[in-house]
C-alpha atoms as a PDB file:
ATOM      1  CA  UNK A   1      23.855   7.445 -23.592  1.00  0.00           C
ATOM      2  CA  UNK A   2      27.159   5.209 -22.381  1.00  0.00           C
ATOM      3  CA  UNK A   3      25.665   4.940 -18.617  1.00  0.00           C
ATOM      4  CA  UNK A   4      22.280   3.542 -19.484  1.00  0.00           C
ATOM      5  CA  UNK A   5      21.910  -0.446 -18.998  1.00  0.00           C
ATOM      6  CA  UNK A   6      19.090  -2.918 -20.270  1.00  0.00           C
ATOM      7  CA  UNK A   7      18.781  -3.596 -16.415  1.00  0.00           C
ATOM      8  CA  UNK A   8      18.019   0.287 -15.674  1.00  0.00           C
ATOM      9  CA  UNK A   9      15.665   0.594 -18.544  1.00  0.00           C
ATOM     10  CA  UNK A  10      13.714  -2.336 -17.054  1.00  0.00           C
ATOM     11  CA  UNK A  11      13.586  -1.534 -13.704  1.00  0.00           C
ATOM     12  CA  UNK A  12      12.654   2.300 -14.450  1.00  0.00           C
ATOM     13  CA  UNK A  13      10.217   0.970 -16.586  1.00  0.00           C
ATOM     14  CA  UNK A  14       8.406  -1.608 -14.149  1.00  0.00           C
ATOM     15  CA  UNK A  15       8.161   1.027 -11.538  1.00  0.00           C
ATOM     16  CA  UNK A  16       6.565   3.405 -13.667  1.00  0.00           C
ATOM     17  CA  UNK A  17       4.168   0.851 -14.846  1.00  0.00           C
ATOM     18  CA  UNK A  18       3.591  -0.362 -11.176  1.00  0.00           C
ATOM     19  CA  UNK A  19       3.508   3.526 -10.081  1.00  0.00           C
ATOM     20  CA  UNK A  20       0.797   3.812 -13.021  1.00  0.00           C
ATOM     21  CA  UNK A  21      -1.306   0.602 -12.869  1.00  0.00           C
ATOM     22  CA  UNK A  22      -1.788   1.838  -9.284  1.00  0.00           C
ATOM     23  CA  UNK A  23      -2.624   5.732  -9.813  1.00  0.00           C
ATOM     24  CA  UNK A  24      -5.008   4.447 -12.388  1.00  0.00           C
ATOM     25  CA  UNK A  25      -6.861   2.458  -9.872  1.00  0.00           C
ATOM     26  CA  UNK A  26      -9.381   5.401  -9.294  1.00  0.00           C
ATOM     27  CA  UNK A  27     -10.408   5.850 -13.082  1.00  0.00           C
ATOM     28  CA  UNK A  28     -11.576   2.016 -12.233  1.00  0.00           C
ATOM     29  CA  UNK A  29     -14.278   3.321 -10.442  1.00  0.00           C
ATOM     30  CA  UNK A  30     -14.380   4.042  -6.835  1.00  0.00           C
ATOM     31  CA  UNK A  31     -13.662   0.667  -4.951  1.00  0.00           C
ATOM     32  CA  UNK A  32     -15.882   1.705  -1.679  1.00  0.00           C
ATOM     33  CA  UNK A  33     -18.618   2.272  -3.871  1.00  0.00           C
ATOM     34  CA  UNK A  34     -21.599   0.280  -1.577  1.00  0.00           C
ATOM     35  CA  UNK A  35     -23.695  -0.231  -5.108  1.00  0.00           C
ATOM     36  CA  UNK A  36     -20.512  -1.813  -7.066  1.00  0.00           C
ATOM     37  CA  UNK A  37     -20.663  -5.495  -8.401  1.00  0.00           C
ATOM     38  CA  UNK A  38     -19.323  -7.845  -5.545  1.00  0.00           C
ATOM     39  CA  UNK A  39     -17.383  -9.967  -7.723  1.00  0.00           C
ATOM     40  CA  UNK A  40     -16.294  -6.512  -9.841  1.00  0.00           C
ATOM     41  CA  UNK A  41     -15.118  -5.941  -6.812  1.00  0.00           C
ATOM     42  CA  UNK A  42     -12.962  -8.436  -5.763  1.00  0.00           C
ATOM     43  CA  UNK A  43     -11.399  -8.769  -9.224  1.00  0.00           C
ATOM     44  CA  UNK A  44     -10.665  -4.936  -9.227  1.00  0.00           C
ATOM     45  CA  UNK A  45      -9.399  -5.057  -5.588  1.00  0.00           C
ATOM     46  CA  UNK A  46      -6.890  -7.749  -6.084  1.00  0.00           C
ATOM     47  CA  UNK A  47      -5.403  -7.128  -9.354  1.00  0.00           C
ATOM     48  CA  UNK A  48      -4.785  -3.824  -8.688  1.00  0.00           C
ATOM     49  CA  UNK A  49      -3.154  -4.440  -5.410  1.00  0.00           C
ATOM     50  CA  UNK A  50      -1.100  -7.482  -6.610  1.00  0.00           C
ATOM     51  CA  UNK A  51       0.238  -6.984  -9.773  1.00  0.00           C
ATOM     52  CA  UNK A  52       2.069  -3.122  -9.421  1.00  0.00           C
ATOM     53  CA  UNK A  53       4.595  -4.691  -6.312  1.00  0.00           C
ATOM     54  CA  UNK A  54       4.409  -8.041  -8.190  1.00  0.00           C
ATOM     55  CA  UNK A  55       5.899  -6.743 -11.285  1.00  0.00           C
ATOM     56  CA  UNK A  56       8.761  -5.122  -9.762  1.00  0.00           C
ATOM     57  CA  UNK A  57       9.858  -8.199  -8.124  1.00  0.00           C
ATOM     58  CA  UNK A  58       9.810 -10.169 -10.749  1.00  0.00           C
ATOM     59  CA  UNK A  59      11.784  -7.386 -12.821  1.00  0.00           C
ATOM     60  CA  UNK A  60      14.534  -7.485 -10.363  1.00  0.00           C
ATOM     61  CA  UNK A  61      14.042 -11.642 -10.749  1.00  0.00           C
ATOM     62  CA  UNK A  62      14.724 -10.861 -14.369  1.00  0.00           C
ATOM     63  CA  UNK A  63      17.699  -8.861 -14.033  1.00  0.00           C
ATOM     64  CA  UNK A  64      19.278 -11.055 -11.452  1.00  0.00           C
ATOM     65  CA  UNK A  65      18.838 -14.193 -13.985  1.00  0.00           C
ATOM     66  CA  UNK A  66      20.510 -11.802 -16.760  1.00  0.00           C
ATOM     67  CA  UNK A  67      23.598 -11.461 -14.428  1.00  0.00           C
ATOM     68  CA  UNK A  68      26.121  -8.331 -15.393  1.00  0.00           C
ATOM     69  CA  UNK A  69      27.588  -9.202 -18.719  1.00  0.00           C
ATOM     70  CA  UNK A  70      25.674  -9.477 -22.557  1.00  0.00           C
ATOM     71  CA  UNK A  71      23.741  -7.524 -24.018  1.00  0.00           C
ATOM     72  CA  UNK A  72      19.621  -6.951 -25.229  1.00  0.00           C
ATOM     73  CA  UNK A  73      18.075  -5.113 -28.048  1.00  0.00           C
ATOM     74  CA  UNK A  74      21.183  -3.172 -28.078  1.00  0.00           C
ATOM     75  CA  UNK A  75      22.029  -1.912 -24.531  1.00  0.00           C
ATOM     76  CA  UNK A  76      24.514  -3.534 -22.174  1.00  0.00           C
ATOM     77  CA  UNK A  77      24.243  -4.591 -19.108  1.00  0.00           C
ATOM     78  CA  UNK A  78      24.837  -3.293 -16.070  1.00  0.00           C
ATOM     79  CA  UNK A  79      26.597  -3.431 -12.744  1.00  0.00           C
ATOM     80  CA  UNK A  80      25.036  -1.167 -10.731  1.00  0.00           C
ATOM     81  CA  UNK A  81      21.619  -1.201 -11.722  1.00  0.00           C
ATOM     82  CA  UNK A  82      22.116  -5.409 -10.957  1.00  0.00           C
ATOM     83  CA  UNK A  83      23.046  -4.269  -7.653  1.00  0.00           C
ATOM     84  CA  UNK A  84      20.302  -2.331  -7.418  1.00  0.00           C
ATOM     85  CA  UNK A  85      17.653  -5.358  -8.154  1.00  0.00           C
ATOM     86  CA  UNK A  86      20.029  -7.996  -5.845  1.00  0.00           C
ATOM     87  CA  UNK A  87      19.565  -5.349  -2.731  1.00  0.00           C
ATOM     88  CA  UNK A  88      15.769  -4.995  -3.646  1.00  0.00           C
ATOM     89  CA  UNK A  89      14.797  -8.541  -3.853  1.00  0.00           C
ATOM     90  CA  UNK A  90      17.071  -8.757  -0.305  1.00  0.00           C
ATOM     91  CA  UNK A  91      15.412  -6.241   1.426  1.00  0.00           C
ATOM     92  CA  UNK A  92      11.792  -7.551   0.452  1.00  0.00           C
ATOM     93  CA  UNK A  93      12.558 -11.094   1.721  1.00  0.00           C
ATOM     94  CA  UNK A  94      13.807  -9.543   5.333  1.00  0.00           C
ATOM     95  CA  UNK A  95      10.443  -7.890   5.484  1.00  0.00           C
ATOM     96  CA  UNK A  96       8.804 -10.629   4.574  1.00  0.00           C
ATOM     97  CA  UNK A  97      10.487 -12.468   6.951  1.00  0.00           C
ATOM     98  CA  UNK A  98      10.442 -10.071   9.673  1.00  0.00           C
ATOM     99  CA  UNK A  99       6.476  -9.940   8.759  1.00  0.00           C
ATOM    100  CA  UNK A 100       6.334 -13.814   9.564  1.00  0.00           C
ATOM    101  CA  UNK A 101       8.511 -13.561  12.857  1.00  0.00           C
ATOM    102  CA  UNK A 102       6.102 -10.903  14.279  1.00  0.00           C
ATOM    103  CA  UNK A 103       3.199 -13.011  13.330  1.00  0.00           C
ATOM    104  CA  UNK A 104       4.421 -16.127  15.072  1.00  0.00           C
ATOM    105  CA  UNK A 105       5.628 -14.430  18.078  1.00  0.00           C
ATOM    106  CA  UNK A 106       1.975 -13.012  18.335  1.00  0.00           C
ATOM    107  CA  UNK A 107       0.550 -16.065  17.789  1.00  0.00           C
ATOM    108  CA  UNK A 108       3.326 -17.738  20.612  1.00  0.00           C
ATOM    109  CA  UNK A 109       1.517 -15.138  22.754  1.00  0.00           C
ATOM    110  CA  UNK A 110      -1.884 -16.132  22.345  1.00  0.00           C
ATOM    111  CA  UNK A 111      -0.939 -19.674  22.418  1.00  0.00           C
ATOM    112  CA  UNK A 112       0.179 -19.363  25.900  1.00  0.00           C
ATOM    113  CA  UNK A 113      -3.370 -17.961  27.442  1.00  0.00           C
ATOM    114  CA  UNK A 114      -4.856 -21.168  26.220  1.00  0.00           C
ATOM    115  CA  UNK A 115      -6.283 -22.672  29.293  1.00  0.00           C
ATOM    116  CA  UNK A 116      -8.645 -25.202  27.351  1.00  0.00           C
ATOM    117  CA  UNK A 117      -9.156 -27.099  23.889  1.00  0.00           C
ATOM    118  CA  UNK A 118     -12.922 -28.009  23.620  1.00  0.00           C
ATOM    119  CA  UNK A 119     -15.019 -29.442  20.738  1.00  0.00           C
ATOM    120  CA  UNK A 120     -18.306 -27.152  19.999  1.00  0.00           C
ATOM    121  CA  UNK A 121     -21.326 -28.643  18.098  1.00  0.00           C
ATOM    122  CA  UNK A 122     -22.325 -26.945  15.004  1.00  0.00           C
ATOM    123  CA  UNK A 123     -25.464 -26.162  13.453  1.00  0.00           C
ATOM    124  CA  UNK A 124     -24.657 -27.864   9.899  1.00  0.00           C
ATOM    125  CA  UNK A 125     -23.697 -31.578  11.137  1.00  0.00           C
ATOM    126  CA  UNK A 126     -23.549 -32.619   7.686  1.00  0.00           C
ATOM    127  CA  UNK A 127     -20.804 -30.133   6.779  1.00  0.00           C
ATOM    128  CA  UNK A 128     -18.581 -30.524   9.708  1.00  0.00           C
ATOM    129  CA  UNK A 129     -20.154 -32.088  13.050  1.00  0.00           C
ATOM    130  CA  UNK A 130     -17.485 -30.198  15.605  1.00  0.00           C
ATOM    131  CA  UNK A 131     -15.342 -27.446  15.845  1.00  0.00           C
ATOM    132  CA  UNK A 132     -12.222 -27.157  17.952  1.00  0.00           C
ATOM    133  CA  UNK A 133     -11.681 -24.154  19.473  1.00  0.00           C
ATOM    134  CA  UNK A 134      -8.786 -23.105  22.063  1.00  0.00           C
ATOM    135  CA  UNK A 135     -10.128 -21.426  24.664  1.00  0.00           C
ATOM    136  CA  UNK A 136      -8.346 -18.154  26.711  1.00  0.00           C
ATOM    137  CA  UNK A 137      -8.801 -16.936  29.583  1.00  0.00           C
ATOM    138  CA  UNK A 138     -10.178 -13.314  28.815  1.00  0.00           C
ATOM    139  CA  UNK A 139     -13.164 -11.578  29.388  1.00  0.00           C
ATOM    140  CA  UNK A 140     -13.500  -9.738  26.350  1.00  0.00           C
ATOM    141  CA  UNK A 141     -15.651 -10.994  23.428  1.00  0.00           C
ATOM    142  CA  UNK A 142     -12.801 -12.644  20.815  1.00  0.00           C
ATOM    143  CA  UNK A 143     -12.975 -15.011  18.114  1.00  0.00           C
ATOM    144  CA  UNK A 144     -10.227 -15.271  15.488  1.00  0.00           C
ATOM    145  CA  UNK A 145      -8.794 -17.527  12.937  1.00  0.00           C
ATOM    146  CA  UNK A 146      -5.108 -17.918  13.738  1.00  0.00           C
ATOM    147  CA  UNK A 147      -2.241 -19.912  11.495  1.00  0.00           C
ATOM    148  CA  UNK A 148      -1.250 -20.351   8.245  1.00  0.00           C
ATOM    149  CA  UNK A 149      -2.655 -22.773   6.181  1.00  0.00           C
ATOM    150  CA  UNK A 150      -4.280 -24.520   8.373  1.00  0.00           C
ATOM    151  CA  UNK A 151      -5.715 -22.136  10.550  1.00  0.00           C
ATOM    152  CA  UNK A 152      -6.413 -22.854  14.450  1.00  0.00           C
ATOM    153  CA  UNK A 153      -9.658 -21.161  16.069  1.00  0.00           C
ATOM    154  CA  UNK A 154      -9.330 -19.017  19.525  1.00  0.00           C
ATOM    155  CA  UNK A 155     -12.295 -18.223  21.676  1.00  0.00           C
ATOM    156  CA  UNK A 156     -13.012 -16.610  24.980  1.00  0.00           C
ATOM    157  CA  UNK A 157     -14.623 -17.276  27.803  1.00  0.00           C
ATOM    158  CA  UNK A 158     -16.040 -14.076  27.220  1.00  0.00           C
ATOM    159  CA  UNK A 159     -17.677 -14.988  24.271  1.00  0.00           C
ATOM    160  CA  UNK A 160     -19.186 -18.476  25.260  1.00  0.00           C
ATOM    161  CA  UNK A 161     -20.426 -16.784  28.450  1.00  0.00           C
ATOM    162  CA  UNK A 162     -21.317 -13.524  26.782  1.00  0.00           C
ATOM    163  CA  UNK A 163     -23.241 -15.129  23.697  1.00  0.00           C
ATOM    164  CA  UNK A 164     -25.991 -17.679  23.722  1.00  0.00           C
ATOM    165  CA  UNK A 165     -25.677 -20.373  21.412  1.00  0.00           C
ATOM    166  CA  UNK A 166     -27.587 -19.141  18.482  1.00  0.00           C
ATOM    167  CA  UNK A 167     -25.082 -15.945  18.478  1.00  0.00           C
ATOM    168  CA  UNK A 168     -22.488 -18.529  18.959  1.00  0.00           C
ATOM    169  CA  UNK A 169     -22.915 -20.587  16.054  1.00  0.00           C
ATOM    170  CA  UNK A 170     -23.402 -17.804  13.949  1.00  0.00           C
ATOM    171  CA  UNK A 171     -19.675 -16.298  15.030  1.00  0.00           C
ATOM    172  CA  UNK A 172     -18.499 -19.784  13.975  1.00  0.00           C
ATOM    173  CA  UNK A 173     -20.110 -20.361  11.464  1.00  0.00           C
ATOM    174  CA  UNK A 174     -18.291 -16.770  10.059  1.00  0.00           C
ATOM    175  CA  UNK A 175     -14.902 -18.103  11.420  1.00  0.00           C
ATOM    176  CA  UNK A 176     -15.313 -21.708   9.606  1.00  0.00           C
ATOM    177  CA  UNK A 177     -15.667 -19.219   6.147  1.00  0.00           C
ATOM    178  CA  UNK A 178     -12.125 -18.089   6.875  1.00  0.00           C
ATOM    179  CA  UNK A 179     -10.610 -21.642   7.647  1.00  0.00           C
ATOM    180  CA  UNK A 180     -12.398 -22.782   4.079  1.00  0.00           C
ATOM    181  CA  UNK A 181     -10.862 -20.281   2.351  1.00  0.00           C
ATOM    182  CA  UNK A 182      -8.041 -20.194   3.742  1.00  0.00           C
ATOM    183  CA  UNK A 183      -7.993 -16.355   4.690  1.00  0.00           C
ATOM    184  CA  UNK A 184      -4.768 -16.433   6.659  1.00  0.00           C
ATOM    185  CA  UNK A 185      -2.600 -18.244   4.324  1.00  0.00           C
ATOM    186  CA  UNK A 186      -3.337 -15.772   1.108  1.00  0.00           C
ATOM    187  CA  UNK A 187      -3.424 -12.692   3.293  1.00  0.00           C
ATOM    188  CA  UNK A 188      -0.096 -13.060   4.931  1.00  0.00           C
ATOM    189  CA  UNK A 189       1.454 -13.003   1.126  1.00  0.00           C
ATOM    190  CA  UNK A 190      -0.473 -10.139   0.673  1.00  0.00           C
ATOM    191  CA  UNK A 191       0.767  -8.747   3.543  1.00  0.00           C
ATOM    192  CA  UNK A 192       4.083  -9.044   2.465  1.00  0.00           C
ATOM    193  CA  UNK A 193       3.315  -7.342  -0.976  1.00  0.00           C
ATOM    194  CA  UNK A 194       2.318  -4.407   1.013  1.00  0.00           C
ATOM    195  CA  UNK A 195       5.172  -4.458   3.582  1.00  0.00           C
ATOM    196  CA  UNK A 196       7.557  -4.627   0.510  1.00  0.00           C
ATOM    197  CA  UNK A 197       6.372  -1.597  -1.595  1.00  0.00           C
ATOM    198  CA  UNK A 198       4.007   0.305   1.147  1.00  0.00           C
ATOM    199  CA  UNK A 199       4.278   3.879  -0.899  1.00  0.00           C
ATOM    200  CA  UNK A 200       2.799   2.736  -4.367  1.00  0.00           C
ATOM    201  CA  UNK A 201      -0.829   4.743  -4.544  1.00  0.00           C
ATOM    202  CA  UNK A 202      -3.657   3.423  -3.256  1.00  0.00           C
ATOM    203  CA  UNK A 203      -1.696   0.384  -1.193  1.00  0.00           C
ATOM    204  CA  UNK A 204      -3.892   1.327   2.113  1.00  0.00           C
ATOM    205  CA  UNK A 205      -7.160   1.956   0.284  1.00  0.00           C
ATOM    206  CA  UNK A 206      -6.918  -1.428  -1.616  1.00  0.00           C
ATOM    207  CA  UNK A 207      -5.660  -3.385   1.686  1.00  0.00           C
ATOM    208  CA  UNK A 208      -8.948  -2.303   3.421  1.00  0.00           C
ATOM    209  CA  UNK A 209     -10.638  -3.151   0.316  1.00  0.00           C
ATOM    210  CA  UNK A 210      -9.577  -6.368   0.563  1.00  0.00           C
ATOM    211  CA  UNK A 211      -9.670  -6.981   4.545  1.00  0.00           C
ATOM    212  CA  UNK A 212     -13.347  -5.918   3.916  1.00  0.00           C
ATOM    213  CA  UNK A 213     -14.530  -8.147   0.936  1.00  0.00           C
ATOM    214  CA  UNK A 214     -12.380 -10.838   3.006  1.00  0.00           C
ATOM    215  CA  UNK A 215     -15.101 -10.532   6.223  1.00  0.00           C
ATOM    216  CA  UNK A 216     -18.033  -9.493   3.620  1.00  0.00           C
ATOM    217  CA  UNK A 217     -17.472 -13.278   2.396  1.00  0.00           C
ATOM    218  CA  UNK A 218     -17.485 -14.552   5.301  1.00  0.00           C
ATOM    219  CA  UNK A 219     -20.456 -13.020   6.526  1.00  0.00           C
ATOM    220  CA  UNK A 220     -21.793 -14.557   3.744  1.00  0.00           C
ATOM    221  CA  UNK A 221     -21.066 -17.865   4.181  1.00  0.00           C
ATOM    222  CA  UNK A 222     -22.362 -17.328   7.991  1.00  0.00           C
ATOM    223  CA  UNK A 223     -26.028 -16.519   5.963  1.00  0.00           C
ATOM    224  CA  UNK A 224     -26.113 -19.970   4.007  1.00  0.00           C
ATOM    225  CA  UNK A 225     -26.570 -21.578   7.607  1.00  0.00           C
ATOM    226  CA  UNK A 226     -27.826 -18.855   9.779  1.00  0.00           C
ATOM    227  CA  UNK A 227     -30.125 -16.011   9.747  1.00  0.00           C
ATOM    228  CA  UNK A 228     -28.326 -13.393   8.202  1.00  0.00           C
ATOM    229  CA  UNK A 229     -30.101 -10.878  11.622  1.00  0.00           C
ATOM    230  CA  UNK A 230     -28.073 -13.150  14.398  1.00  0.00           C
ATOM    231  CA  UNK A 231     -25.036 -12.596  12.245  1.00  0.00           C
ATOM    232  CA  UNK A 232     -25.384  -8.731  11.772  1.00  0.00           C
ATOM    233  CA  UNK A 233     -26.550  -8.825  15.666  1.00  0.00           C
ATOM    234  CA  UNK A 234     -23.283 -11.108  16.640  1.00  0.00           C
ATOM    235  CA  UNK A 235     -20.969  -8.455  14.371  1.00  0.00           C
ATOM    236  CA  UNK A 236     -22.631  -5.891  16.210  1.00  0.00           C
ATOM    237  CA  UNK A 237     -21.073  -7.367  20.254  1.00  0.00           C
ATOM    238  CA  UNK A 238     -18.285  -8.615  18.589  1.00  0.00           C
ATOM    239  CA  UNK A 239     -16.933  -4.523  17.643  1.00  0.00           C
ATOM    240  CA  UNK A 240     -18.167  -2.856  20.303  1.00  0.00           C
ATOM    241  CA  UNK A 241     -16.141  -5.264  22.742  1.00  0.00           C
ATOM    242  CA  UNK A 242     -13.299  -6.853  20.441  1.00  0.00           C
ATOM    243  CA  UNK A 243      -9.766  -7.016  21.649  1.00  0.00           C
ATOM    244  CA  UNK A 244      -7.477  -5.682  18.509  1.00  0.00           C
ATOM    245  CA  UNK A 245      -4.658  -8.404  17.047  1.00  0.00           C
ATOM    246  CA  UNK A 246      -2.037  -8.168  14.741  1.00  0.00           C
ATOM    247  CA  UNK A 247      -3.242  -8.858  10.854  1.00  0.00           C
ATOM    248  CA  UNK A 248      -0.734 -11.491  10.367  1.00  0.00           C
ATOM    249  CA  UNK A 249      -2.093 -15.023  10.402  1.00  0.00           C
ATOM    250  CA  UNK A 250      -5.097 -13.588  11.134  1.00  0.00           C
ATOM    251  CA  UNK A 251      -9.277 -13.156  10.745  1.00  0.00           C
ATOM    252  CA  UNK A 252     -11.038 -12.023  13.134  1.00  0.00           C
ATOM    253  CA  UNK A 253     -14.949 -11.618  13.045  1.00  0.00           C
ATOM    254  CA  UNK A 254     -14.743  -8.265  14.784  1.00  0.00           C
ATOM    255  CA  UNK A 255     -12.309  -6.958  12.274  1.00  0.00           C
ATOM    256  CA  UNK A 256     -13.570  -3.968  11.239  1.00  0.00           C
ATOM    257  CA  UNK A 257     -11.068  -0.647  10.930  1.00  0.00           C
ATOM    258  CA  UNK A 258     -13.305   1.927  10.144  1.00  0.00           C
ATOM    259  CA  UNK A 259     -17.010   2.522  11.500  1.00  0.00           C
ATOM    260  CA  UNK A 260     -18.281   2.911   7.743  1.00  0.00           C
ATOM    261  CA  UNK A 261     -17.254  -0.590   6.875  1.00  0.00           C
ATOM    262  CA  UNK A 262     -19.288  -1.762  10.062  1.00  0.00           C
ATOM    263  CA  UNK A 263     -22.270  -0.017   8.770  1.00  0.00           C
ATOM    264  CA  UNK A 264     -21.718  -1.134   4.972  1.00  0.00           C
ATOM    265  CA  UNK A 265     -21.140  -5.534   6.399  1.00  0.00           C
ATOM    266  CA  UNK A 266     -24.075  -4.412   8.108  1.00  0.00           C
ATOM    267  CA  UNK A 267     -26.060  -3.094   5.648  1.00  0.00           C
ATOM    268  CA  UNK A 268     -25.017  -5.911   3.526  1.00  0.00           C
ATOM    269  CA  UNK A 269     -26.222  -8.757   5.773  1.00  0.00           C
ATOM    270  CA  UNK A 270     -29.601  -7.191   5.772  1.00  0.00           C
ATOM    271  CA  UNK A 271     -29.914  -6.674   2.096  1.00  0.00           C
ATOM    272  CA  UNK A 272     -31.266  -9.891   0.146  1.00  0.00           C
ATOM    273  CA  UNK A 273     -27.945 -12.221  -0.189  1.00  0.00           C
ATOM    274  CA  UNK A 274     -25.249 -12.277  -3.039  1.00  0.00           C
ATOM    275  CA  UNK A 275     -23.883 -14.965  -4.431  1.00  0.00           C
ATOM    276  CA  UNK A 276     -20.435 -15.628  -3.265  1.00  0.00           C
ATOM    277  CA  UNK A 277     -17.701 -14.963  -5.594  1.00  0.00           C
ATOM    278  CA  UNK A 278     -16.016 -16.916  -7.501  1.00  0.00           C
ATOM    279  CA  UNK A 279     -12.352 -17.329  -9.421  1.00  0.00           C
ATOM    280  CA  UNK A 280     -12.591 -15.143 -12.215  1.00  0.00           C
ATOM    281  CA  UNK A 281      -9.645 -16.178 -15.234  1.00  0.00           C
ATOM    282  CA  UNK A 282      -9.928 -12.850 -15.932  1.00  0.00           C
ATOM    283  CA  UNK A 283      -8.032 -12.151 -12.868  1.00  0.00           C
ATOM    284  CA  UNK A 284      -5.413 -14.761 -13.321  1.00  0.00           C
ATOM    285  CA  UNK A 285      -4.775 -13.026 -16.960  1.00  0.00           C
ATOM    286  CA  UNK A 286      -3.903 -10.062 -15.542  1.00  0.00           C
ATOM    287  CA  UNK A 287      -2.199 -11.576 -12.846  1.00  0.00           C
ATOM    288  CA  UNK A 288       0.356 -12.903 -16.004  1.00  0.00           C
ATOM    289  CA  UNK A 289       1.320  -9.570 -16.560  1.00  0.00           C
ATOM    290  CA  UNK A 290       3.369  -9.309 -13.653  1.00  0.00           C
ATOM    291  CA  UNK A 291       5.320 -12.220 -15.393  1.00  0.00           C
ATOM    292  CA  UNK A 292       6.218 -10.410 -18.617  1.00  0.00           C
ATOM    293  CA  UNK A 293       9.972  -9.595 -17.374  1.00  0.00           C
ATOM    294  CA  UNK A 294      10.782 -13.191 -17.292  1.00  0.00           C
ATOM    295  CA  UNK A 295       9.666 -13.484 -20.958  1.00  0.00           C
ATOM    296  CA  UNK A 296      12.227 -11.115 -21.454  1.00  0.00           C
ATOM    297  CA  UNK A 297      15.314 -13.510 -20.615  1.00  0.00           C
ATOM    298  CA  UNK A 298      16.119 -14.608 -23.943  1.00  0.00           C
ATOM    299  CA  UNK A 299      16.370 -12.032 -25.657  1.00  0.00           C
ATOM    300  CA  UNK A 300      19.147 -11.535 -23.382  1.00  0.00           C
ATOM    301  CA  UNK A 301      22.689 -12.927 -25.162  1.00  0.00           C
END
């Protein structure tokens, strides 16, 4: 076979892995199953949407490093199939950059209906005393985490006129979860994994996955501090008058896509609580997988 190249076997190979490791999502067990393991869950969720796009990336990584000439086990490199990896890896850094600009001009938007910075008093002094919020001008019920990593809170006037303070705290209180975790920074990469490879299987089902665990965490963290009824009861306004805004940068209480996932954080703030998840190593062990390709450079001569 004179036309086939070390680089084409590599790259035809990590996107039929990816393709695979992605298919084979469902004989995992059905990932909007309400009776699953929560931290199953999240392990299941992630790796499955992180390492297929992951691994192609780094392949083309790989192949770029290797350049056009030498050889491995045998096969020679090749020109085209380098080409090939060089006009992947620059198409997925102009979407990920194109994500980012869309994100910041949406947040440039929001910045501008800011009519007021104000300092709210918490219910847990002892864990932070205050939180900032920036205020718009908007009737509409809307509270959202907005930034990278360090995340800015927007309000309405809506909401502190619509809610009384018990509701309130317990909308913060679900916000201050995203800031902790830093929800915005880690989704917007994830973001770009799925604005880089959109058709692999299962990329929508495991990005709702995710946005979902993302909020059911949070509404769990709202529960350590507040009764976990003014949460589901704050969820509840929060939907049923939200104003919709981009994902990037962004975690909204009120995000909820589909009206099964409203029922299911629902159902799960009245059911007795979880504990929250933690990092699994199991996770970051898969994660390594994606990194095999790079292993690969020298063998390369």
């Amino acid at each position: 076979m004179p036309y086939l190249s070390i680089h084409s076997v590599m790259i035809l190979g990590s996107l039929g892995l990816a393709w695979g490791l992605r298919y084979g999502c469902k004989r995992l067990g059905n990932l909007q199953t309400r009776g699953s393991n929560w931290q199953t869950r999240w392990q299941t969720a992630l790796v499955c949407f992180v390492v297929p796009p992951l691994l192609v990336v780094m392949t083309a990584i790989a192949v770029l490093c290797m350049g056009t000439e030498g050889r491995m086990i045998g096969l020679p490199a090749g020109k085209l199939s380098y080409a090939t990896a060089l006009i992947f890896l620059i198409y997925s850094a102009v979407r990920s950059i194109q994500f980012a600009i869309d994100g910041w001009r949406s947040l440039r938007k929001l910045q501008a209906l800011v009519v007021e910075v104000r300092e709210i008093d918490c219910i847990d002094q002892s864990q932070k005393p205050s939180e900032t919020v920036r205020l718009l001008d908007i009737p509409m019920l809307f509270a959202a985490q907005i930034g990278f990593w360090r995340s800015q809170l927007f309000v309405s006037k809506g909401l502190l006129e619509g809610l009384d303070n018990q509701h309130l705290q317990a909308v913060l209180l679900h916000e201050q979860a995203h800031a902790h975790y830093h929800d915005t920074f880690w989704f917007f990469w994830l973001g770009c994994l799925r604005q880089v490879m959109p058709w692999l299987p299962n990329t929508q089902v495991l990005w709702q996955e995710l946005l979902l665990l993302r909020e059911l965490r949070a509404d769990r963290w709202a529960v350590e501090y507040a009764d976990s009824l003014l949460v589901a009861e704050s969820l509840l306004a929060m939907v049923s008058n939200n104003m919709q805004f981009t994902e990037t940068f962004a975690a909204a209480f009120g995000a909820t896509n589909a009206g099964d996932r409203l029922e299911e954080r629902i159902e799960f703030l009245l059911a007795p609580p979880e504990p929250l998840p933690k990092f699994a190593w199991q996770s970051l062990l898969w994660m390594g997988l994606s990194l095999l390709p790079l292993t690969l450079l020298p063998l390369h001569y």
